[in-house]
PDB file of N, CA and C in Angstrom:
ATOM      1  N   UNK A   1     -25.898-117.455-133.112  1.00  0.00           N
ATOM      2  CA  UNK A   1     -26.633-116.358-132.484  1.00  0.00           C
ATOM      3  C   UNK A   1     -27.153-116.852-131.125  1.00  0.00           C
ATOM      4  N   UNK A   2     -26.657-116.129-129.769  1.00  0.00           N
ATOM      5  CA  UNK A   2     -27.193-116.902-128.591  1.00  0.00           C
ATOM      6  C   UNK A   2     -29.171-116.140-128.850  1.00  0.00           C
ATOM      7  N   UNK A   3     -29.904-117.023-127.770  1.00  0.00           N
ATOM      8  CA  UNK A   3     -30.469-116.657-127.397  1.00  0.00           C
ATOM      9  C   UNK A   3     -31.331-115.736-127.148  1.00  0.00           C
ATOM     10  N   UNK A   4     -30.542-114.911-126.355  1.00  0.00           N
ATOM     11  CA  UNK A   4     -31.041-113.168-126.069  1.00  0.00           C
ATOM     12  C   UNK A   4     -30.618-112.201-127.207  1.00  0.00           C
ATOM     13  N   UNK A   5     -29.534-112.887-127.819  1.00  0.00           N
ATOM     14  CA  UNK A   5     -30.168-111.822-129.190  1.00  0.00           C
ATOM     15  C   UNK A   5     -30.703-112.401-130.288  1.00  0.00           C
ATOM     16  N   UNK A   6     -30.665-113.403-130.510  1.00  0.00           N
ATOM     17  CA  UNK A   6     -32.245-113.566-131.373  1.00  0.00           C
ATOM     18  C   UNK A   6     -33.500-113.130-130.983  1.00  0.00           C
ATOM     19  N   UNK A   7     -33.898-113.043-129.599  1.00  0.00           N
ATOM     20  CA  UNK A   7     -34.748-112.347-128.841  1.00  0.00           C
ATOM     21  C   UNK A   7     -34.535-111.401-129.212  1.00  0.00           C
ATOM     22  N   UNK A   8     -34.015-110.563-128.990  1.00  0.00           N
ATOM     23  CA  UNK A   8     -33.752-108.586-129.049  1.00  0.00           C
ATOM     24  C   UNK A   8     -33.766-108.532-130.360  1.00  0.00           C
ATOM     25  N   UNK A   9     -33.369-109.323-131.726  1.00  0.00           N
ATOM     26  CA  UNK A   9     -33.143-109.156-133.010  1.00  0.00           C
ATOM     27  C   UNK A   9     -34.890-109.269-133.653  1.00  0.00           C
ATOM     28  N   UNK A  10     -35.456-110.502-133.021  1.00  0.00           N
ATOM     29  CA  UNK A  10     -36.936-110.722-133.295  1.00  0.00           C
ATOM     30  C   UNK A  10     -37.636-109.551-132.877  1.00  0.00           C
ATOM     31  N   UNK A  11     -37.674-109.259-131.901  1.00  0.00           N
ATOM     32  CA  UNK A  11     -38.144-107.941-131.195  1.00  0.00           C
ATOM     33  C   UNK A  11     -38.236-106.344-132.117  1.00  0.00           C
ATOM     34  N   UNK A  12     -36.750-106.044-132.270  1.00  0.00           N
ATOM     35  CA  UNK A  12     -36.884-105.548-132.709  1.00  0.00           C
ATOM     36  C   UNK A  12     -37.403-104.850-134.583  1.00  0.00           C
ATOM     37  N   UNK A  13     -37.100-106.298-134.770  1.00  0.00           N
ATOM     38  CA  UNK A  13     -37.420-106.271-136.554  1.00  0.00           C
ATOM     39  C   UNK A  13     -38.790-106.326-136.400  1.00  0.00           C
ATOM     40  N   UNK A  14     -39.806-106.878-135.606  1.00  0.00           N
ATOM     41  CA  UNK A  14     -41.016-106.487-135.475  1.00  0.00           C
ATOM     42  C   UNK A  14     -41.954-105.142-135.288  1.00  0.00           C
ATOM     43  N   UNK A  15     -40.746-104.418-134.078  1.00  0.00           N
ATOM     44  CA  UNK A  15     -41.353-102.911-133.512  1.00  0.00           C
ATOM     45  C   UNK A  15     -40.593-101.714-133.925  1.00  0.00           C
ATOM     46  N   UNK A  16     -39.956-101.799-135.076  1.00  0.00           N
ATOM     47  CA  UNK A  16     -38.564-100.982-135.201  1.00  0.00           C
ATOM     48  C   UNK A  16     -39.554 -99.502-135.342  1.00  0.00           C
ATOM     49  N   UNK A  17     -40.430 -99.828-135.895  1.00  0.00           N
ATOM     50  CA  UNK A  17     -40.903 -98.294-136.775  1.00  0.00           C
ATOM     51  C   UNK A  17     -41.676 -97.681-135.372  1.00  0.00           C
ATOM     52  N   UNK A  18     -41.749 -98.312-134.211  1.00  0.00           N
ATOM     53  CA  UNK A  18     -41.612 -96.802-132.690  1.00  0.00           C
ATOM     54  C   UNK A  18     -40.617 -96.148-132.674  1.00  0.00           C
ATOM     55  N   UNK A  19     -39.575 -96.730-132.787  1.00  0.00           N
ATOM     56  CA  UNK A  19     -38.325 -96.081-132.829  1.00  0.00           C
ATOM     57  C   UNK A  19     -37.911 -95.243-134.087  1.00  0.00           C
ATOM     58  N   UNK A  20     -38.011 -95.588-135.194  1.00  0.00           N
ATOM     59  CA  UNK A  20     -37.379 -95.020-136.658  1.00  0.00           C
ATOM     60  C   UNK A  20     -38.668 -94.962-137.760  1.00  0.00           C
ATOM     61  N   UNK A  21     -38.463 -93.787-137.917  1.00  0.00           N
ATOM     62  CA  UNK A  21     -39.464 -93.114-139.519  1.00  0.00           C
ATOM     63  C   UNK A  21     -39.922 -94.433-140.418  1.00  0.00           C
ATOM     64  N   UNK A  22     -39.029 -94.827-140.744  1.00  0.00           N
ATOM     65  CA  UNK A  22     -38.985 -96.158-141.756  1.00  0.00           C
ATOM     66  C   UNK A  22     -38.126 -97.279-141.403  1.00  0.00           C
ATOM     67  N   UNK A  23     -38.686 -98.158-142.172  1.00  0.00           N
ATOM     68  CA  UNK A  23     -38.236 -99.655-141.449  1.00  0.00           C
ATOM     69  C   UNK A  23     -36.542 -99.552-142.150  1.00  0.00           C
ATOM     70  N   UNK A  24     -35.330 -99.799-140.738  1.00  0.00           N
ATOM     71  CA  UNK A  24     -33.909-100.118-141.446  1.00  0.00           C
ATOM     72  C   UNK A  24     -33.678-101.221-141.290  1.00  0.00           C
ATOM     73  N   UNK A  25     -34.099-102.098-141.556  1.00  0.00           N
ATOM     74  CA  UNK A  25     -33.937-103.564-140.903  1.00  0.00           C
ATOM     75  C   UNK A  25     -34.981-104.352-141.253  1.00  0.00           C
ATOM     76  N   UNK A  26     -34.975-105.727-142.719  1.00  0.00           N
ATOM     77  CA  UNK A  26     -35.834-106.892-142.547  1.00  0.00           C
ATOM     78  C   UNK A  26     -35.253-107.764-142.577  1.00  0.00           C
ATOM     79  N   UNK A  27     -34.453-108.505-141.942  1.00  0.00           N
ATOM     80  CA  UNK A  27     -34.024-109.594-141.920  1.00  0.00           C
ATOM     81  C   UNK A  27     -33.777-109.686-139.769  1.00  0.00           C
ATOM     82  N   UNK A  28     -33.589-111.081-139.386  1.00  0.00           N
ATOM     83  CA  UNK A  28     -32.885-111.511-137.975  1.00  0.00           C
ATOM     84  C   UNK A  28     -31.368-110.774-137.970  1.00  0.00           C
ATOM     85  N   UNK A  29     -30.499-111.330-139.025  1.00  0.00           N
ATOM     86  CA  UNK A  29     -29.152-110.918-139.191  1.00  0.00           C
ATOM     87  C   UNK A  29     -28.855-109.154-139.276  1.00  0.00           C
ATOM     88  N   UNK A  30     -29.501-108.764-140.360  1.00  0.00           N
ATOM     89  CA  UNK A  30     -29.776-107.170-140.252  1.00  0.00           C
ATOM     90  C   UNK A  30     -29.671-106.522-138.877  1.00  0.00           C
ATOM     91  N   UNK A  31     -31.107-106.812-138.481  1.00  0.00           N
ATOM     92  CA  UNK A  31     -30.968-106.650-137.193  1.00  0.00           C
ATOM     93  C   UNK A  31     -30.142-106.467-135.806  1.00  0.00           C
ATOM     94  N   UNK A  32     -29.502-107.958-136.087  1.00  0.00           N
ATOM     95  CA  UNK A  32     -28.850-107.885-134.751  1.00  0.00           C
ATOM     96  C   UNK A  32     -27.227-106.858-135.827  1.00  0.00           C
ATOM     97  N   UNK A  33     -26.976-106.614-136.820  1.00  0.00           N
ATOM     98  CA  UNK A  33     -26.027-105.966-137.185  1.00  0.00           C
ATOM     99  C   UNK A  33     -26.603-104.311-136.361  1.00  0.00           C
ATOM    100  N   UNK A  34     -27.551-104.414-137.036  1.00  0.00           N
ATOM    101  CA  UNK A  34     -28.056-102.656-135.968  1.00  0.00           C
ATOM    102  C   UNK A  34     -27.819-102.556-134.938  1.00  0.00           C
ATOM    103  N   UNK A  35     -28.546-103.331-134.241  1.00  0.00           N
ATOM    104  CA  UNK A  35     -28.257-103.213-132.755  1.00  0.00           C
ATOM    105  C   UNK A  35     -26.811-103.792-132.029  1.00  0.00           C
ATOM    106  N   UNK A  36     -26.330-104.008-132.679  1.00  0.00           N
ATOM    107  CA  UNK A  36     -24.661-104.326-132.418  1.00  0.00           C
ATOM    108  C   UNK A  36     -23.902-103.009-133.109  1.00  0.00           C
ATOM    109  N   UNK A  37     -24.189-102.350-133.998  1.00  0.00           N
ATOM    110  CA  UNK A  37     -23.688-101.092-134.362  1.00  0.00           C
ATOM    111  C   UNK A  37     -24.082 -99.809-133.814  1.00  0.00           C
ATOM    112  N   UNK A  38     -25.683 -99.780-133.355  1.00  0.00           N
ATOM    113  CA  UNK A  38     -26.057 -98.503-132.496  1.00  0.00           C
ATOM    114  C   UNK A  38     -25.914 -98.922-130.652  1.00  0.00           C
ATOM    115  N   UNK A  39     -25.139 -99.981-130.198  1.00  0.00           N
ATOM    116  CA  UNK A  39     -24.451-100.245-128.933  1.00  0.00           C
ATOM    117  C   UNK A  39     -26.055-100.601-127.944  1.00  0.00           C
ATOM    118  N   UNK A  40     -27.168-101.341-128.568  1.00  0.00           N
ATOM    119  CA  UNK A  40     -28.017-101.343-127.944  1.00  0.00           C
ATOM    120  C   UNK A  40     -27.724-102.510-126.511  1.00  0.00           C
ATOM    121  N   UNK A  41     -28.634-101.904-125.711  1.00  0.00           N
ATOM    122  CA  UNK A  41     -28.127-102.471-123.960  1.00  0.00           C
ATOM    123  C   UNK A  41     -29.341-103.522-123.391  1.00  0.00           C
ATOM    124  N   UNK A  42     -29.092-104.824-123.133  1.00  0.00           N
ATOM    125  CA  UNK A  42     -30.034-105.685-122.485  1.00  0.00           C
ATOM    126  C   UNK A  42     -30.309-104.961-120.924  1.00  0.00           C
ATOM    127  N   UNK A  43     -31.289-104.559-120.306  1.00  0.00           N
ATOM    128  CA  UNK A  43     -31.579-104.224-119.602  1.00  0.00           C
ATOM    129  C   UNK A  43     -32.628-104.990-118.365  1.00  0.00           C
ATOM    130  N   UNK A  44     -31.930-105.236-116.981  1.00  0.00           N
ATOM    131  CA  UNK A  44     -33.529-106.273-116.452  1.00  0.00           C
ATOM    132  C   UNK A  44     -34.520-105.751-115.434  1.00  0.00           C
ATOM    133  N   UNK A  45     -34.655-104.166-115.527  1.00  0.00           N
ATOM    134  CA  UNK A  45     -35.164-103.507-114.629  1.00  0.00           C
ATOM    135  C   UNK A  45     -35.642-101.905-115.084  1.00  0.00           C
ATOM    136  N   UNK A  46     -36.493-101.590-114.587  1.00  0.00           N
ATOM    137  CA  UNK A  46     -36.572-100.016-115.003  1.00  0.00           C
ATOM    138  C   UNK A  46     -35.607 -99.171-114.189  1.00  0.00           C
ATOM    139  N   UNK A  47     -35.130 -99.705-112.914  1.00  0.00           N
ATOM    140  CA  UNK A  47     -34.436 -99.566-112.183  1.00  0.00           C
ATOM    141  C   UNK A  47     -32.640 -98.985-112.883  1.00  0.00           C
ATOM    142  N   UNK A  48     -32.692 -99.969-113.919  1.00  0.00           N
ATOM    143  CA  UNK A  48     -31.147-100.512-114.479  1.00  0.00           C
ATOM    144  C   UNK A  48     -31.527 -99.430-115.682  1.00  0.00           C
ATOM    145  N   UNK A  49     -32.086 -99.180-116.508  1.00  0.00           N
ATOM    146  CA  UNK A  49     -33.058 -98.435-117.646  1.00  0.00           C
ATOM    147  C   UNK A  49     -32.135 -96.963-117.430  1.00  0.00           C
ATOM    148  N   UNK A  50     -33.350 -96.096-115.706  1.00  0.00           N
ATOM    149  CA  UNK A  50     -32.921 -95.252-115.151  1.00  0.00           C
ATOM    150  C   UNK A  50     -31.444 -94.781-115.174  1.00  0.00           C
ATOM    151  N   UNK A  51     -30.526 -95.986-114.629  1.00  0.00           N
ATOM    152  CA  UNK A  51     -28.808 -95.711-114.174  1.00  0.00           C
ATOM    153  C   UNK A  51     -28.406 -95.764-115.643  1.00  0.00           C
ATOM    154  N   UNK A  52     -28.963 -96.306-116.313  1.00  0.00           N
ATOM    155  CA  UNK A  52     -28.107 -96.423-117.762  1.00  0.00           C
ATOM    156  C   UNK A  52     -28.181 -95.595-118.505  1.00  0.00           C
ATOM    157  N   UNK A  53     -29.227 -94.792-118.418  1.00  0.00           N
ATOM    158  CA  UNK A  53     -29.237 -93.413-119.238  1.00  0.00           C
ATOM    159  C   UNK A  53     -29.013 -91.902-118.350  1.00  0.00           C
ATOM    160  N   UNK A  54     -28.931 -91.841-117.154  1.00  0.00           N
ATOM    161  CA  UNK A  54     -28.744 -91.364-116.339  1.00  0.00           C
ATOM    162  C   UNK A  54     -26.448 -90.935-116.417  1.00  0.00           C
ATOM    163  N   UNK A  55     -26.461 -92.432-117.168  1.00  0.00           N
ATOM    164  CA  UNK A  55     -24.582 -92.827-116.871  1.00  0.00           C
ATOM    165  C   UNK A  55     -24.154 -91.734-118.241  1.00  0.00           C
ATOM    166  N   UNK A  56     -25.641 -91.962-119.144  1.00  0.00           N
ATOM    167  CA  UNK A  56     -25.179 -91.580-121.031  1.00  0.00           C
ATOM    168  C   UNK A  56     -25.537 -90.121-120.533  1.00  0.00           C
ATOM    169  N   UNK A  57     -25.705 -89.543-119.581  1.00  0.00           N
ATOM    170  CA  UNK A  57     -26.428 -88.179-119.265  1.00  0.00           C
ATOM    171  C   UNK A  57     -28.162 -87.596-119.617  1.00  0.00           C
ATOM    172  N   UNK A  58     -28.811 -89.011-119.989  1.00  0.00           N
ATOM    173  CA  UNK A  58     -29.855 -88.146-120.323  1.00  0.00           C
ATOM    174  C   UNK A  58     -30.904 -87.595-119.165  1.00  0.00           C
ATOM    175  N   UNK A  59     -31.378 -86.690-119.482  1.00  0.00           N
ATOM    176  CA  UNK A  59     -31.685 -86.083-118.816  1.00  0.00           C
ATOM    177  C   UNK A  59     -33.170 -86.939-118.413  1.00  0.00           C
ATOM    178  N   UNK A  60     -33.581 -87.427-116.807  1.00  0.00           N
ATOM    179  CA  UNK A  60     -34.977 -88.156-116.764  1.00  0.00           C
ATOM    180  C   UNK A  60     -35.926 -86.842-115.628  1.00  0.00           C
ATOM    181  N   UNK A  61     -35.031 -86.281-115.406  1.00  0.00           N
ATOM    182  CA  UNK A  61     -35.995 -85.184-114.696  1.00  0.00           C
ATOM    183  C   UNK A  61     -37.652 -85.319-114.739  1.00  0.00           C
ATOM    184  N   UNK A  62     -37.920 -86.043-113.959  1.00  0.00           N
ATOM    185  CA  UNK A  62     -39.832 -85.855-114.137  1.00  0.00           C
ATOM    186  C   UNK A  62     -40.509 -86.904-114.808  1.00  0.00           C
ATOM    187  N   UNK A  63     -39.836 -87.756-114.789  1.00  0.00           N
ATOM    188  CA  UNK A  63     -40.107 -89.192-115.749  1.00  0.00           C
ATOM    189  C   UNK A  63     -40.329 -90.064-115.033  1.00  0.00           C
ATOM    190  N   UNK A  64     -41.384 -90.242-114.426  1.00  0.00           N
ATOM    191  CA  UNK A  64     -42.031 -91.193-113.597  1.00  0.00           C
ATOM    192  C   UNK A  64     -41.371 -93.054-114.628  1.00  0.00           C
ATOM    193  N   UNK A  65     -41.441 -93.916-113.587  1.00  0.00           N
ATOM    194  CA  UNK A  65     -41.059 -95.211-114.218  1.00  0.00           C
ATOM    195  C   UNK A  65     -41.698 -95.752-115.425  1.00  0.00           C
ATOM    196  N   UNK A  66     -43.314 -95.689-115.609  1.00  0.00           N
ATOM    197  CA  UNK A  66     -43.771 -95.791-116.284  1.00  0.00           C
ATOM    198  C   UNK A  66     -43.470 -95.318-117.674  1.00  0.00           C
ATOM    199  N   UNK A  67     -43.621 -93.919-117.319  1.00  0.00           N
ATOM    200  CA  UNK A  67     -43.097 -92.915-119.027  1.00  0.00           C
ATOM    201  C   UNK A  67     -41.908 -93.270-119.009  1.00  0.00           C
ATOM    202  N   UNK A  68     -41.015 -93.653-118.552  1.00  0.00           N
ATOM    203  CA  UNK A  68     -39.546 -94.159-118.847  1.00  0.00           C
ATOM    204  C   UNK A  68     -39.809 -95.661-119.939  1.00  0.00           C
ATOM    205  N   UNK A  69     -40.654 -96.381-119.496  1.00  0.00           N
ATOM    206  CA  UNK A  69     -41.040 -97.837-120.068  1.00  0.00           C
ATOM    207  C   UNK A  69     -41.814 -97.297-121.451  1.00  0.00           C
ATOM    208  N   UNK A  70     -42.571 -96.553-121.614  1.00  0.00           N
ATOM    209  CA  UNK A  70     -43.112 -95.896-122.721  1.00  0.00           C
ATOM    210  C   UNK A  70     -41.767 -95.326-123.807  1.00  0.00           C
ATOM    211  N   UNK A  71     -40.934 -94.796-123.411  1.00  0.00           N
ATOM    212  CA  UNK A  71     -40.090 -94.801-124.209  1.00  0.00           C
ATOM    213  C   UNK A  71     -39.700 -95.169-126.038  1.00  0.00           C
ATOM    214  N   UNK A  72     -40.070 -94.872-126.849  1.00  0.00           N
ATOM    215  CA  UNK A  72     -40.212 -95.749-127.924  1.00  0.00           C
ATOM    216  C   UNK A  72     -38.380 -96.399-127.917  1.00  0.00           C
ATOM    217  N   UNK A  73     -37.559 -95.691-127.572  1.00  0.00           N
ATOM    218  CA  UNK A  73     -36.177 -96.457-127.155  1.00  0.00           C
ATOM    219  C   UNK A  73     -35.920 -97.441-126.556  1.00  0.00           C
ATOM    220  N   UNK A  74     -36.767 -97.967-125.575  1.00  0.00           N
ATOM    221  CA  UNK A  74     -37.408 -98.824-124.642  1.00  0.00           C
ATOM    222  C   UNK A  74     -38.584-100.090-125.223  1.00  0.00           C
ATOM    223  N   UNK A  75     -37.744-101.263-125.551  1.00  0.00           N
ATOM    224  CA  UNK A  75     -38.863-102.757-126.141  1.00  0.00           C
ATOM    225  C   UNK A  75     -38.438-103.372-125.435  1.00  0.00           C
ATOM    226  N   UNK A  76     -39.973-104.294-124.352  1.00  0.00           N
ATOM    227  CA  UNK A  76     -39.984-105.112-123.787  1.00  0.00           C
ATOM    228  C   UNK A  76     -39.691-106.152-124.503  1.00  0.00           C
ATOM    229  N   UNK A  77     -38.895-107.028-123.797  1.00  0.00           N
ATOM    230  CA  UNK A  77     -38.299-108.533-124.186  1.00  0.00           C
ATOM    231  C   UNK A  77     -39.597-109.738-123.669  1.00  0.00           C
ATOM    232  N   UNK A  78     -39.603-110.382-124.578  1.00  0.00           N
ATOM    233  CA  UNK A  78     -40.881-111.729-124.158  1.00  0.00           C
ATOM    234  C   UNK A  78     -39.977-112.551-122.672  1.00  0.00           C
ATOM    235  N   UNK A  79     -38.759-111.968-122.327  1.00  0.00           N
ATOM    236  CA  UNK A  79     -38.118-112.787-120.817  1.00  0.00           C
ATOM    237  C   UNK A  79     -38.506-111.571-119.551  1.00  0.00           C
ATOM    238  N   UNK A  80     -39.072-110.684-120.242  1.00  0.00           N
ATOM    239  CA  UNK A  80     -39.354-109.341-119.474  1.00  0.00           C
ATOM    240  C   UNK A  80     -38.038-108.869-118.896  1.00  0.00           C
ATOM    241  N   UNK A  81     -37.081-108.868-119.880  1.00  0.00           N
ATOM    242  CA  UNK A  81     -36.506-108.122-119.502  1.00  0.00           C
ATOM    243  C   UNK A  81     -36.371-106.540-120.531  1.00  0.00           C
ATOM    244  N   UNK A  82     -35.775-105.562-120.897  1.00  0.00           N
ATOM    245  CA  UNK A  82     -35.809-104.724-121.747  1.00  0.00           C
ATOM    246  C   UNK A  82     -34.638-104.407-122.972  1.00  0.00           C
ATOM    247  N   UNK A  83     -34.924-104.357-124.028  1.00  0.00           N
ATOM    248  CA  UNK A  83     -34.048-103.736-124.723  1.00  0.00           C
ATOM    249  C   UNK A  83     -34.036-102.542-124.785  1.00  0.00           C
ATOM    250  N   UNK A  84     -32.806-101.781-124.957  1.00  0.00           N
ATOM    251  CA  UNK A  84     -32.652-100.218-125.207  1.00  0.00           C
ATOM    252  C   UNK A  84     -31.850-100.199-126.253  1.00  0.00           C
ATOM    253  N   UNK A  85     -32.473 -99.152-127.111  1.00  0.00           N
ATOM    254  CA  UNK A  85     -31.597 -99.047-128.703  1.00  0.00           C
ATOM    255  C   UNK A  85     -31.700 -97.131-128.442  1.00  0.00           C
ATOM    256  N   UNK A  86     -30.567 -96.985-128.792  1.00  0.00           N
ATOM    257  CA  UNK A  86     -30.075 -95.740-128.765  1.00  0.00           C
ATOM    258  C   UNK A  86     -30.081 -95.758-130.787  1.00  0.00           C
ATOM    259  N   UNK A  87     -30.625 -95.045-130.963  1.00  0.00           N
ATOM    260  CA  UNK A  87     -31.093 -94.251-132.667  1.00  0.00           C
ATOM    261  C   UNK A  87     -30.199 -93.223-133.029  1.00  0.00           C
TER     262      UNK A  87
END
C-alpha cells in the first residue's frame, strides 16, 4: 500500500459517516477497496477540486471555495492535500 493511500484509506475509515448514513468500511484494506471501487480522486487544490467536478458536470454555480471544501465529498488529507469520494 503506497503512502497516499494509506493516507486517504486512514482518512477516510475515520470520517466516512460525513459522507454515508452508516459506516461501509472498518478495516485500512476495506477502505482503500471503496475508494478504489467508487473512483475516488487525490486532489492538491480547491482549484483542481473545482475542474474536477466541473469535468464530471457538477453543477458549482454559487459555490464560493470555501463551501466547495465543506463538501462532505471533500476530506482533507494530513499532506493538505484533498480527497474526493464520489458516493
Amino acid at each position: 500500500m503506497e503512502n497516499y493511500e494509506k493516507e486517504c484509506a486512514e482518512v477516510f475509515l475515520k470520517e466516512q459517516c460525513r459522507l454515508l448514513p452508516e459506516p461501509a468500511v472498518s478495516t485500512l484494506e476495506e477502505a482503500m477497496a471503496f475508494l478504489e471501487d467508487c473512483c475516488a480522486a487525490v486532489l492538491g487544490s480547491v482549484k483542481e477540486i473545482r475542474a474536477y467536478w466541473e469535468e464530471e458536470g457538477v453543477d458549482l454555480e454559487g459555490l464560493s471555495d470555501e463551501e466547495l471544501l465543506e463538501q462532505p465529498e471533500v476530506f482533507l488529507l494530513p499532506s493538505g492535500k484533498y480527497l474526493v469520494v464520489e458516493a
